[in-house]
PDB file of N, CA and C in Angstrom:
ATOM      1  N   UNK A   1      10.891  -9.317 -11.728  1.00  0.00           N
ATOM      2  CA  UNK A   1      10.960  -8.364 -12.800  1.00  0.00           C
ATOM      3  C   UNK A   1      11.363  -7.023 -12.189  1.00  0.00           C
ATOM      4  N   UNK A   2      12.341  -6.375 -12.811  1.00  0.00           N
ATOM      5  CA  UNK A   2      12.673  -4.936 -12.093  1.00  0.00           C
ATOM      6  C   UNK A   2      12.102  -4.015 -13.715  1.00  0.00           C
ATOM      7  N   UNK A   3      11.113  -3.383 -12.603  1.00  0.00           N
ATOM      8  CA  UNK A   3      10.149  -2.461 -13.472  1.00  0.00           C
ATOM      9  C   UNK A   3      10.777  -0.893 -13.203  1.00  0.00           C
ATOM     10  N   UNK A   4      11.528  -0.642 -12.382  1.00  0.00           N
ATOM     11  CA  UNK A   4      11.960   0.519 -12.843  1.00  0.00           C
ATOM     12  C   UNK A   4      12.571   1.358 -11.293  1.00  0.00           C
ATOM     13  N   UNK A   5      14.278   1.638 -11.328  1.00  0.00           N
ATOM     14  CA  UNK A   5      14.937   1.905 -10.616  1.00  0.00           C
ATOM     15  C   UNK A   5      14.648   1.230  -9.333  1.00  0.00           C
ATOM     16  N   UNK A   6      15.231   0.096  -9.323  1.00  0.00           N
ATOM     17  CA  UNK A   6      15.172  -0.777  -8.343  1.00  0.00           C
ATOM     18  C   UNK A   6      13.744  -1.161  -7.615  1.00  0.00           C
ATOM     19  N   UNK A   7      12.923  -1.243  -8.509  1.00  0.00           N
ATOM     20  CA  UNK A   7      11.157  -1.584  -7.964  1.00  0.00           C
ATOM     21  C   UNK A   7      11.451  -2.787  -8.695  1.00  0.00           C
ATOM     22  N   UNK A   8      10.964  -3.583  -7.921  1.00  0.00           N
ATOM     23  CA  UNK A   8      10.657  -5.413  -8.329  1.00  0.00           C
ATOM     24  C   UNK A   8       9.358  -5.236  -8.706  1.00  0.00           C
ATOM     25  N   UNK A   9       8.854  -6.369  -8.987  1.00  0.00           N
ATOM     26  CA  UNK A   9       6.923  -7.408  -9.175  1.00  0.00           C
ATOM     27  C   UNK A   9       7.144  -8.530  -8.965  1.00  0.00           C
ATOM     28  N   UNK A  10       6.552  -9.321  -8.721  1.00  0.00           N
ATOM     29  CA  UNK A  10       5.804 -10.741  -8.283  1.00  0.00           C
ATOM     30  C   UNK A  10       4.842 -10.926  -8.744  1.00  0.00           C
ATOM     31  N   UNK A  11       4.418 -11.331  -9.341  1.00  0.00           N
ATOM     32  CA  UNK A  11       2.990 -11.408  -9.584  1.00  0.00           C
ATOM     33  C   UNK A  11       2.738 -12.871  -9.632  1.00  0.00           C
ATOM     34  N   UNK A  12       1.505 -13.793  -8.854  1.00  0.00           N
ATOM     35  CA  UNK A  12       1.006 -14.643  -8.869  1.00  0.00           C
ATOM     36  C   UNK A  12      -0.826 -14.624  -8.919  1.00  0.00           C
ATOM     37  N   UNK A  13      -1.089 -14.463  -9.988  1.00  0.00           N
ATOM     38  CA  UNK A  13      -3.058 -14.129  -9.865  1.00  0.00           C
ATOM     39  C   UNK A  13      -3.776 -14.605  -8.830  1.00  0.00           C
ATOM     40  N   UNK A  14      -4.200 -14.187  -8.303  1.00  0.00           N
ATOM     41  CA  UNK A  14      -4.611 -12.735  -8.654  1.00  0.00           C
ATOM     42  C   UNK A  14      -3.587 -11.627  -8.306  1.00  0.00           C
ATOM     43  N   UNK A  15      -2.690 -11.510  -7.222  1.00  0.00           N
ATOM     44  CA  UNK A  15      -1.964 -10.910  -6.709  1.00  0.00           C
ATOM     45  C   UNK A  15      -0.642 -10.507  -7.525  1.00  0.00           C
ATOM     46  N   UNK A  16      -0.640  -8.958  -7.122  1.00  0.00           N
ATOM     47  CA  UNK A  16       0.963  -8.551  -7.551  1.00  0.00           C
ATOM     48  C   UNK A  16       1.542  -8.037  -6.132  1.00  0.00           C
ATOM     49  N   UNK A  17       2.645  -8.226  -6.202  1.00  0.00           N
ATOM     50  CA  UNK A  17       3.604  -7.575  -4.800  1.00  0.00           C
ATOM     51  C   UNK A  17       4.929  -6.598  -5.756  1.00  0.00           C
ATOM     52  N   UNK A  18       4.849  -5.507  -4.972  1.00  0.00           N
ATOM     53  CA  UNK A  18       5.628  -4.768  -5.490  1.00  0.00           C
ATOM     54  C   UNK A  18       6.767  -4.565  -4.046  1.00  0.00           C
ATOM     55  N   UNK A  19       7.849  -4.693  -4.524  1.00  0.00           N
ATOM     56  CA  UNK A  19       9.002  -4.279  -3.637  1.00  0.00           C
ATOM     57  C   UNK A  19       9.843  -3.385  -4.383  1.00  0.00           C
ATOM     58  N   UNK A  20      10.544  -2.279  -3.281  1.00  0.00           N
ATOM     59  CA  UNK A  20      11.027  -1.183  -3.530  1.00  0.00           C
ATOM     60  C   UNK A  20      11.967  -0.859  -2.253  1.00  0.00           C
ATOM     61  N   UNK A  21      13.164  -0.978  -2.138  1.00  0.00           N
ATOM     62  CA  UNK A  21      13.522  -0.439  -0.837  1.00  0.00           C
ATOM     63  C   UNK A  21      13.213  -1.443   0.328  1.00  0.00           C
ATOM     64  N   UNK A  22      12.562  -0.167   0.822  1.00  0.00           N
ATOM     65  CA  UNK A  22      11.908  -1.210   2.485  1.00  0.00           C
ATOM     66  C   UNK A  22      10.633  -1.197   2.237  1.00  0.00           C
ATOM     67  N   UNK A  23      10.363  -0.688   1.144  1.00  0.00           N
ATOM     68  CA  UNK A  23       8.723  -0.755   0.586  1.00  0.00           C
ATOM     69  C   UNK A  23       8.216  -1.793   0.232  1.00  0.00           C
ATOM     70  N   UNK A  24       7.102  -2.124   0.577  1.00  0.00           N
ATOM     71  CA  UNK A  24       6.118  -3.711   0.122  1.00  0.00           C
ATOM     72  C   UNK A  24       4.731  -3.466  -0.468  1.00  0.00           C
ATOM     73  N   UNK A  25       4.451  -3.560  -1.490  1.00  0.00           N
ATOM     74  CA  UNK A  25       2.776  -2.823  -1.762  1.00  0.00           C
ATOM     75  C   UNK A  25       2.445  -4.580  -2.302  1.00  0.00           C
ATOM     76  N   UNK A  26       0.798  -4.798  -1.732  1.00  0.00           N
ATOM     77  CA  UNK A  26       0.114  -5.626  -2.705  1.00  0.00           C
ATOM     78  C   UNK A  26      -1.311  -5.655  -3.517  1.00  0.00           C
ATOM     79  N   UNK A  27      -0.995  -5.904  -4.744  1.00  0.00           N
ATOM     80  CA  UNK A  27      -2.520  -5.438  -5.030  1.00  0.00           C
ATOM     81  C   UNK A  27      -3.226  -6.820  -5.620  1.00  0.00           C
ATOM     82  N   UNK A  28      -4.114  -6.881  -5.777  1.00  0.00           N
ATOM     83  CA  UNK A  28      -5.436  -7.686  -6.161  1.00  0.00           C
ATOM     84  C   UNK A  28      -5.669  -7.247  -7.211  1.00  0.00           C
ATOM     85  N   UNK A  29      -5.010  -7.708  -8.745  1.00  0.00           N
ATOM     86  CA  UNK A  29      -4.999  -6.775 -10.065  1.00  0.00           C
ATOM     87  C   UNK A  29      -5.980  -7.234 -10.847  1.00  0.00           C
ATOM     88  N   UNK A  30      -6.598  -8.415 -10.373  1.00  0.00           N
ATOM     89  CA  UNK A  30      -8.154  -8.410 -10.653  1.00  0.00           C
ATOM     90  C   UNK A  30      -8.776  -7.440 -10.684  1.00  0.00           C
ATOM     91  N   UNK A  31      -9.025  -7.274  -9.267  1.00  0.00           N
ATOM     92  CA  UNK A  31     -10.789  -6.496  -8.996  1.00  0.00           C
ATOM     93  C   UNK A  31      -9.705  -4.799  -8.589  1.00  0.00           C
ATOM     94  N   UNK A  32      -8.584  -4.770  -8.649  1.00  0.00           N
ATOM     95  CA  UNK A  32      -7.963  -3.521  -8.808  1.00  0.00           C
ATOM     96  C   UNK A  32      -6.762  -2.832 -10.064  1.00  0.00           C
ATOM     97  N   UNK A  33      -7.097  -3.292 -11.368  1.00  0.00           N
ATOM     98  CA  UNK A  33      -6.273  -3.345 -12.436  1.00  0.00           C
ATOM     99  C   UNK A  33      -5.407  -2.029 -12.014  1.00  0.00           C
ATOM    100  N   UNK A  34      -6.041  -0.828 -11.672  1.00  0.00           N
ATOM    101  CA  UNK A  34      -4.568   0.397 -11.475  1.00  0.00           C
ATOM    102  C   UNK A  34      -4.097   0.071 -10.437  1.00  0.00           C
ATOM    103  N   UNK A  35      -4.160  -0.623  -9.634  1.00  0.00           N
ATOM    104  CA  UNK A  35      -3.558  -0.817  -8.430  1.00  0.00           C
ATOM    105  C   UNK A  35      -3.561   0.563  -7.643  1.00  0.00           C
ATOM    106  N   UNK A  36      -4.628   0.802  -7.154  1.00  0.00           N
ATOM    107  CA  UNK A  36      -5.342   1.762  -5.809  1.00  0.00           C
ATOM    108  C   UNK A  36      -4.895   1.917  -4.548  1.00  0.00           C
ATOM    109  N   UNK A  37      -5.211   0.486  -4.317  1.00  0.00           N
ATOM    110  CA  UNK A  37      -5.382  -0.016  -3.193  1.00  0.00           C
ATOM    111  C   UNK A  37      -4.589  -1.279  -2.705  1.00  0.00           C
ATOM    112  N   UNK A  38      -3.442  -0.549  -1.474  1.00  0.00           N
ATOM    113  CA  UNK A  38      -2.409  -1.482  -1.093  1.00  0.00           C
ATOM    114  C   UNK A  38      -3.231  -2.535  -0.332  1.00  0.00           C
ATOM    115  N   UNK A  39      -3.170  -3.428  -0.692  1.00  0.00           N
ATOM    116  CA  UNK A  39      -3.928  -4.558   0.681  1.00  0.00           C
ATOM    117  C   UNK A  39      -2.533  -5.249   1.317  1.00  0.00           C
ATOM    118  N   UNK A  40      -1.583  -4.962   1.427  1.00  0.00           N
ATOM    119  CA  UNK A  40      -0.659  -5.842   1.903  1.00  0.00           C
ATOM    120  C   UNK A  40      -0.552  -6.135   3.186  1.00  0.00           C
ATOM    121  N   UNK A  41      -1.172  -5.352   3.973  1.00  0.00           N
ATOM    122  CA  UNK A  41      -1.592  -4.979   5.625  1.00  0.00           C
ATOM    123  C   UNK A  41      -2.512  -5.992   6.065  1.00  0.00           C
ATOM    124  N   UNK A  42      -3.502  -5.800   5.246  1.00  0.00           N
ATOM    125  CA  UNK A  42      -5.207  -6.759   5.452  1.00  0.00           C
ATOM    126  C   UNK A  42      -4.689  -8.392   4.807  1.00  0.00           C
ATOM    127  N   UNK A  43      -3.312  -8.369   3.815  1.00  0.00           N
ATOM    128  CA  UNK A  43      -2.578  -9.921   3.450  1.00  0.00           C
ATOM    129  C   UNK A  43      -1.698 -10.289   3.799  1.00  0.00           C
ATOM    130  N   UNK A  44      -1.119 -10.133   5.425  1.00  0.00           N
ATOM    131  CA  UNK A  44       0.232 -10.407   5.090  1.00  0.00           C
ATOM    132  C   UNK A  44       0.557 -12.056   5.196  1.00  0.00           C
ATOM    133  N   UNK A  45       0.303 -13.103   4.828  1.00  0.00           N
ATOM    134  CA  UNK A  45      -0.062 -14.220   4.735  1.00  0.00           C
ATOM    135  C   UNK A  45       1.113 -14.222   3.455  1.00  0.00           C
ATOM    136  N   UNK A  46       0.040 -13.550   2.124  1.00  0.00           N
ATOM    137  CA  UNK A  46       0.229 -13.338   0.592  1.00  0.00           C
ATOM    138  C   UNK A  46       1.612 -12.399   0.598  1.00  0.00           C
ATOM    139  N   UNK A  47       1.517 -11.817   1.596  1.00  0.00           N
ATOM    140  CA  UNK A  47       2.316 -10.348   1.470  1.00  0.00           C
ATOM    141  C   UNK A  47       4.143 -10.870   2.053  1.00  0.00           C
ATOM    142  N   UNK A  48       3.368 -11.934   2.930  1.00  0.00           N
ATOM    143  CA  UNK A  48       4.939 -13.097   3.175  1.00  0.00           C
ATOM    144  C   UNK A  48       5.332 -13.708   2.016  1.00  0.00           C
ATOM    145  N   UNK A  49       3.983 -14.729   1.564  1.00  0.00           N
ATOM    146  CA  UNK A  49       4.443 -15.586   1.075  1.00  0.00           C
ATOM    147  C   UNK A  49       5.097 -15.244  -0.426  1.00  0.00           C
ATOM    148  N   UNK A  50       4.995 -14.261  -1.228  1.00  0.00           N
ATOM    149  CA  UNK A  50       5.440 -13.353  -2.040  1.00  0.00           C
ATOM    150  C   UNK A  50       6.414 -12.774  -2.200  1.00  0.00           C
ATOM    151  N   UNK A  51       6.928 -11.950  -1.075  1.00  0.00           N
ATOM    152  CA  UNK A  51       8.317 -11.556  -0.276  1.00  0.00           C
ATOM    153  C   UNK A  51       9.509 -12.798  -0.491  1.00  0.00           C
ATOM    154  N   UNK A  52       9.020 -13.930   0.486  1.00  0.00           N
ATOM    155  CA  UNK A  52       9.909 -14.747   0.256  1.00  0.00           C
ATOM    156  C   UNK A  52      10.107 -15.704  -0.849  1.00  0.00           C
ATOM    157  N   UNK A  53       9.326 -16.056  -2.179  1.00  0.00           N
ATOM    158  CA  UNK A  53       9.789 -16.323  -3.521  1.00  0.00           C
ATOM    159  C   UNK A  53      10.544 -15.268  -4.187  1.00  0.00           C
ATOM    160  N   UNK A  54      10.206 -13.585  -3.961  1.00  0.00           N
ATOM    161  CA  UNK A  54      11.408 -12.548  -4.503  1.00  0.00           C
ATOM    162  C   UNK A  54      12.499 -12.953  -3.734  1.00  0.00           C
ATOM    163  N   UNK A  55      12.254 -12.973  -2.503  1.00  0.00           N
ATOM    164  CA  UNK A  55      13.745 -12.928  -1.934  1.00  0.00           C
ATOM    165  C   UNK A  55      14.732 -14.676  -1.890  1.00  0.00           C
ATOM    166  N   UNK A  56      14.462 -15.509  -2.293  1.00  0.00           N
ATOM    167  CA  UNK A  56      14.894 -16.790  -2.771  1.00  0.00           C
ATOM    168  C   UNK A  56      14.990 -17.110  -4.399  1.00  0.00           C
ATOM    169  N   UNK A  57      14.860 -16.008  -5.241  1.00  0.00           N
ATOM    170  CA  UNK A  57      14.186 -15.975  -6.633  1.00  0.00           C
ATOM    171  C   UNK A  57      15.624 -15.679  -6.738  1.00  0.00           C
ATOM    172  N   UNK A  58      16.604 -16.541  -8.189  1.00  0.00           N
ATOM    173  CA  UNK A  58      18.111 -16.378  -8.007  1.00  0.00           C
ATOM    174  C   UNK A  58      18.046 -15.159  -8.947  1.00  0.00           C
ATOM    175  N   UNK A  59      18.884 -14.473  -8.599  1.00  0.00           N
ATOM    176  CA  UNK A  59      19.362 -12.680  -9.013  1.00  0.00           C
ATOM    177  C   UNK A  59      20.938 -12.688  -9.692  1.00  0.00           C
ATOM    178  N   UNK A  60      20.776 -12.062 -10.984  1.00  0.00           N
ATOM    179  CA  UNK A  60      22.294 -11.696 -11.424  1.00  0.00           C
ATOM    180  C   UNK A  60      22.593 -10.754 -11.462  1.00  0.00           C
ATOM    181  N   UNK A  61      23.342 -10.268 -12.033  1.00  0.00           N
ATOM    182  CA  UNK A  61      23.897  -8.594 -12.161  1.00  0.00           C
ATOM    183  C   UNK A  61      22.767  -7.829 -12.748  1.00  0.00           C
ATOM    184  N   UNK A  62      22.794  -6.838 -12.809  1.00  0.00           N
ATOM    185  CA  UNK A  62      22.244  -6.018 -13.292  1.00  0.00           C
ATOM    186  C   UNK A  62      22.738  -5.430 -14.989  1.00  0.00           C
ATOM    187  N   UNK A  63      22.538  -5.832 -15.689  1.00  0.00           N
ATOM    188  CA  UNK A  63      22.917  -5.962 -16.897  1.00  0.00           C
ATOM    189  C   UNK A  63      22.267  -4.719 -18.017  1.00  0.00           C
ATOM    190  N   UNK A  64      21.050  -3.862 -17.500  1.00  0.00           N
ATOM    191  CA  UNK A  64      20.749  -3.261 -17.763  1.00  0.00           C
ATOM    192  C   UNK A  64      20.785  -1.508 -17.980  1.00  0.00           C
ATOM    193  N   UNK A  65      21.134  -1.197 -19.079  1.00  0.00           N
ATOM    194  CA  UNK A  65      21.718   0.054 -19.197  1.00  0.00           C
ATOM    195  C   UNK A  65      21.123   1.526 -18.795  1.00  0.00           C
ATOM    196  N   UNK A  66      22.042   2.732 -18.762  1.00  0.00           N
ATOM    197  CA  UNK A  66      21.785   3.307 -17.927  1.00  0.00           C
ATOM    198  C   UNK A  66      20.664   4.253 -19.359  1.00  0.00           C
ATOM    199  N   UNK A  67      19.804   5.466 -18.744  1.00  0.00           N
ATOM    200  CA  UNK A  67      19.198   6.121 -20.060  1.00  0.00           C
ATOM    201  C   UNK A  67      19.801   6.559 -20.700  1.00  0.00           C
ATOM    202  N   UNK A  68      20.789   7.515 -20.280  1.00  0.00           N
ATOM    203  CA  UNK A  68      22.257   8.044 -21.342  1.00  0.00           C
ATOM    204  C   UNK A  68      22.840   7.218 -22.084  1.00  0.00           C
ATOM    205  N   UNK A  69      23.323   6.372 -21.254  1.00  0.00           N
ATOM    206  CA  UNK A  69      23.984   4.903 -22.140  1.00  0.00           C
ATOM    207  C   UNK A  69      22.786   4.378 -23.328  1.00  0.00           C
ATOM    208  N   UNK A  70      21.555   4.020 -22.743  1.00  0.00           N
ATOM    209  CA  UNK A  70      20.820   3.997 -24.202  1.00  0.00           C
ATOM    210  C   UNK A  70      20.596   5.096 -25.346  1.00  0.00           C
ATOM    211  N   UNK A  71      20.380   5.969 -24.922  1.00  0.00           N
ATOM    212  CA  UNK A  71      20.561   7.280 -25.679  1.00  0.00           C
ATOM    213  C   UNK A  71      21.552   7.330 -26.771  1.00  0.00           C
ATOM    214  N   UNK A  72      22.550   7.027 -26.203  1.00  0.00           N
ATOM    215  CA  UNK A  72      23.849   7.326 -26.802  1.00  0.00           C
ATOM    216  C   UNK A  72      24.568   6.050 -27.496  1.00  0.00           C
ATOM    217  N   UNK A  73      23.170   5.285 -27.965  1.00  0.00           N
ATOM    218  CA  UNK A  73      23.663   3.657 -28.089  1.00  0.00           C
ATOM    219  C   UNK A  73      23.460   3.973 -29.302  1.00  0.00           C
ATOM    220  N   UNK A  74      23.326   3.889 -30.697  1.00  0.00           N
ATOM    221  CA  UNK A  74      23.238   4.320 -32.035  1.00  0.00           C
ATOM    222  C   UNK A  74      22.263   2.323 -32.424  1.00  0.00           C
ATOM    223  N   UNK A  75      22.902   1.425 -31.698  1.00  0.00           N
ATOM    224  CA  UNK A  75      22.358   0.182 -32.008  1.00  0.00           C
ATOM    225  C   UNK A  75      21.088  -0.376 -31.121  1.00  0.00           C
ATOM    226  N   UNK A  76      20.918   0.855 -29.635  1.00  0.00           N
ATOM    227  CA  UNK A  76      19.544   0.723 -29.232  1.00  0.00           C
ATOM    228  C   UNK A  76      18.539   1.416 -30.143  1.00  0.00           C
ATOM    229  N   UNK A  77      19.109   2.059 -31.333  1.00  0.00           N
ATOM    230  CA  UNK A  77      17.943   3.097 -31.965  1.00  0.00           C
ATOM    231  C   UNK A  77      17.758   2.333 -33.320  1.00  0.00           C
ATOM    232  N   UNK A  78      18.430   1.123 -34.139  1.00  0.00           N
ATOM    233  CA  UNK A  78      17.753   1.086 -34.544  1.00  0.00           C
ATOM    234  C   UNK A  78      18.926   1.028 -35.921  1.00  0.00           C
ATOM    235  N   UNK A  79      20.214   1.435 -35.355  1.00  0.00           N
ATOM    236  CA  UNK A  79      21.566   1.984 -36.158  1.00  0.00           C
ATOM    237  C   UNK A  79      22.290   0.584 -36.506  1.00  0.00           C
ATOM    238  N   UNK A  80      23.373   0.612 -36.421  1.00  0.00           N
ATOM    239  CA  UNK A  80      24.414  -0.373 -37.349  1.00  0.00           C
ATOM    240  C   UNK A  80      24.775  -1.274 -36.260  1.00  0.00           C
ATOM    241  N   UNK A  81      24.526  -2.628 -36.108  1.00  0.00           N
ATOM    242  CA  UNK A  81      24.333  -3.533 -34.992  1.00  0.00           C
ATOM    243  C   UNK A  81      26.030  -3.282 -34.711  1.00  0.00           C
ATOM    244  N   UNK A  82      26.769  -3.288 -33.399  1.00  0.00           N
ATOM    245  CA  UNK A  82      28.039  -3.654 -32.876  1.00  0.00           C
ATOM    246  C   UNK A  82      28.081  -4.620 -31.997  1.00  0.00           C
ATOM    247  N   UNK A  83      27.202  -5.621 -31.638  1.00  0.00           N
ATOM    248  CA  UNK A  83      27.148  -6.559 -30.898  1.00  0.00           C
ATOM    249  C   UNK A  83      26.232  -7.507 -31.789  1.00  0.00           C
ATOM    250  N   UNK A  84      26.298  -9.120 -30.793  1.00  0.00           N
ATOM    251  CA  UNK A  84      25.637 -10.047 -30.774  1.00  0.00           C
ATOM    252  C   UNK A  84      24.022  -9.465 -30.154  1.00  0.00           C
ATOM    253  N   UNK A  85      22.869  -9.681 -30.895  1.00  0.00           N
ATOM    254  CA  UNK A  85      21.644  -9.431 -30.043  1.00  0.00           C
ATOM    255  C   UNK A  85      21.723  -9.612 -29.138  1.00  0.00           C
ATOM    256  N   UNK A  86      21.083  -9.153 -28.346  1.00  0.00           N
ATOM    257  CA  UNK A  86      20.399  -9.658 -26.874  1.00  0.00           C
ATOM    258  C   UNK A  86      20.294 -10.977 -26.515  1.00  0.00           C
ATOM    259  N   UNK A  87      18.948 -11.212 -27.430  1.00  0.00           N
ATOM    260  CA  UNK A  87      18.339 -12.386 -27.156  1.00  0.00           C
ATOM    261  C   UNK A  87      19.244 -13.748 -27.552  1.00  0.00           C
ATOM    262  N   UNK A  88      20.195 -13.426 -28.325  1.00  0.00           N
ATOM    263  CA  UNK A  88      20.991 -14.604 -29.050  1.00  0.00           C
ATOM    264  C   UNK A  88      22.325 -14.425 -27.897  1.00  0.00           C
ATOM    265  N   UNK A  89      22.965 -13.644 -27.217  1.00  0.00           N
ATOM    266  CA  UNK A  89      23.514 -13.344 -26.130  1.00  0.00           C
ATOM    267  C   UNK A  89      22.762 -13.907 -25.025  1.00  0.00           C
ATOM    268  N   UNK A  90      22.080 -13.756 -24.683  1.00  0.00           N
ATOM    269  CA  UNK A  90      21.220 -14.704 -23.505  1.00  0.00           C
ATOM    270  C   UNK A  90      21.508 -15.953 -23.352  1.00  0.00           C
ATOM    271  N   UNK A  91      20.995 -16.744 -25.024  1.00  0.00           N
ATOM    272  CA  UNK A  91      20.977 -17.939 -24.875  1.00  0.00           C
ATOM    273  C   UNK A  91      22.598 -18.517 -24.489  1.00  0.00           C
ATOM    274  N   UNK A  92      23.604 -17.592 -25.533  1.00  0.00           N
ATOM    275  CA  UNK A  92      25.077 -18.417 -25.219  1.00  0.00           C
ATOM    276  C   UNK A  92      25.201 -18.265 -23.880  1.00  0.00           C
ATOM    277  N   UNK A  93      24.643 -17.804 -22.905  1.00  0.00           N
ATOM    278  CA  UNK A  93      25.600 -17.011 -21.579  1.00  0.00           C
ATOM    279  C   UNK A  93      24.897 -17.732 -20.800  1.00  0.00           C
ATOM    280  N   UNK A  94      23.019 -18.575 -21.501  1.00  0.00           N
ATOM    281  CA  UNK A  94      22.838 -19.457 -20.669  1.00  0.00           C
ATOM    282  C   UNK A  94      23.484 -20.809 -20.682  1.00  0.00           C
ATOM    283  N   UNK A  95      23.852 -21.108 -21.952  1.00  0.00           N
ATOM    284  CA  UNK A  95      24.347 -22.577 -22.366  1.00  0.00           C
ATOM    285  C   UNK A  95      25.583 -22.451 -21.345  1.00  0.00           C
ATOM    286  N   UNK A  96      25.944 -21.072 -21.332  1.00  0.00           N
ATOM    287  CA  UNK A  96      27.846 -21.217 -20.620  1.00  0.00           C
ATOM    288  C   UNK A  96      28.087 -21.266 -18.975  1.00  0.00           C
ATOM    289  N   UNK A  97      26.399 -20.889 -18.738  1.00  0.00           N
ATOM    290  CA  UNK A  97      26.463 -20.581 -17.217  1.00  0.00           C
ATOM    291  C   UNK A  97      26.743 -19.977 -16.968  1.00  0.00           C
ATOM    292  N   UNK A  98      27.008 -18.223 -17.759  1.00  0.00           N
ATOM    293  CA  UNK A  98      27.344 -16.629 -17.060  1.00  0.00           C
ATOM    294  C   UNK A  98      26.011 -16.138 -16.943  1.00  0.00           C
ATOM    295  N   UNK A  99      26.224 -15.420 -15.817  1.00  0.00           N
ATOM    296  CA  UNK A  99      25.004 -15.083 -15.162  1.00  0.00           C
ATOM    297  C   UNK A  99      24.789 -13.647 -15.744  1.00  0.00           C
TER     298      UNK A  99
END
């Protein structure tokens, strides 16, 4: 999941892994719901094994628009549709195999 300007998640419960860069955070979102406290140091076991399902996890383009570009979308607000939905776009592009 890209949560916001190139920050990933992982999450497998209890554990979330956040990647960013060369950055690696992990938290225990159990017994740490704000996520406090990096344990990725005291896990790196979890902190591997996490890493490498993001980094083997298949990736497409980036398809996601920029804030201006939504801003300035009249059909992200809500205005006079000029496209196929999203979600109905998904499915054809999965049936077609575009990534």
């Amino acid at each position: 999941m890209n949560i916001l300007n190139d920050k990933y998640a992982v999450i497998s419960a209890p554990y979330k892994l956040i990647i960013n860069e060369d950055n690696v955070e992990l938290y225990n979102i159990f017994k740490d719901p704000t996520e406090e406290l990096d344990i990725s140091k005291n896990k790196p076991e979890i902190t591997k094994k996490l890493t490498e399902i993001f980094n083997n996890w298949p990736k497409g383009s980036n398809r996601s628009l920029s804030v201006i570009e939504s801003l300035m979308d009249p059909d992200t607000f809500g205005g006079k549709e000029d496209r196929l939905p999203y979600v109905e776009q998904a499915f054809i592009n999965a049936e077609e195999g575009i990534d």
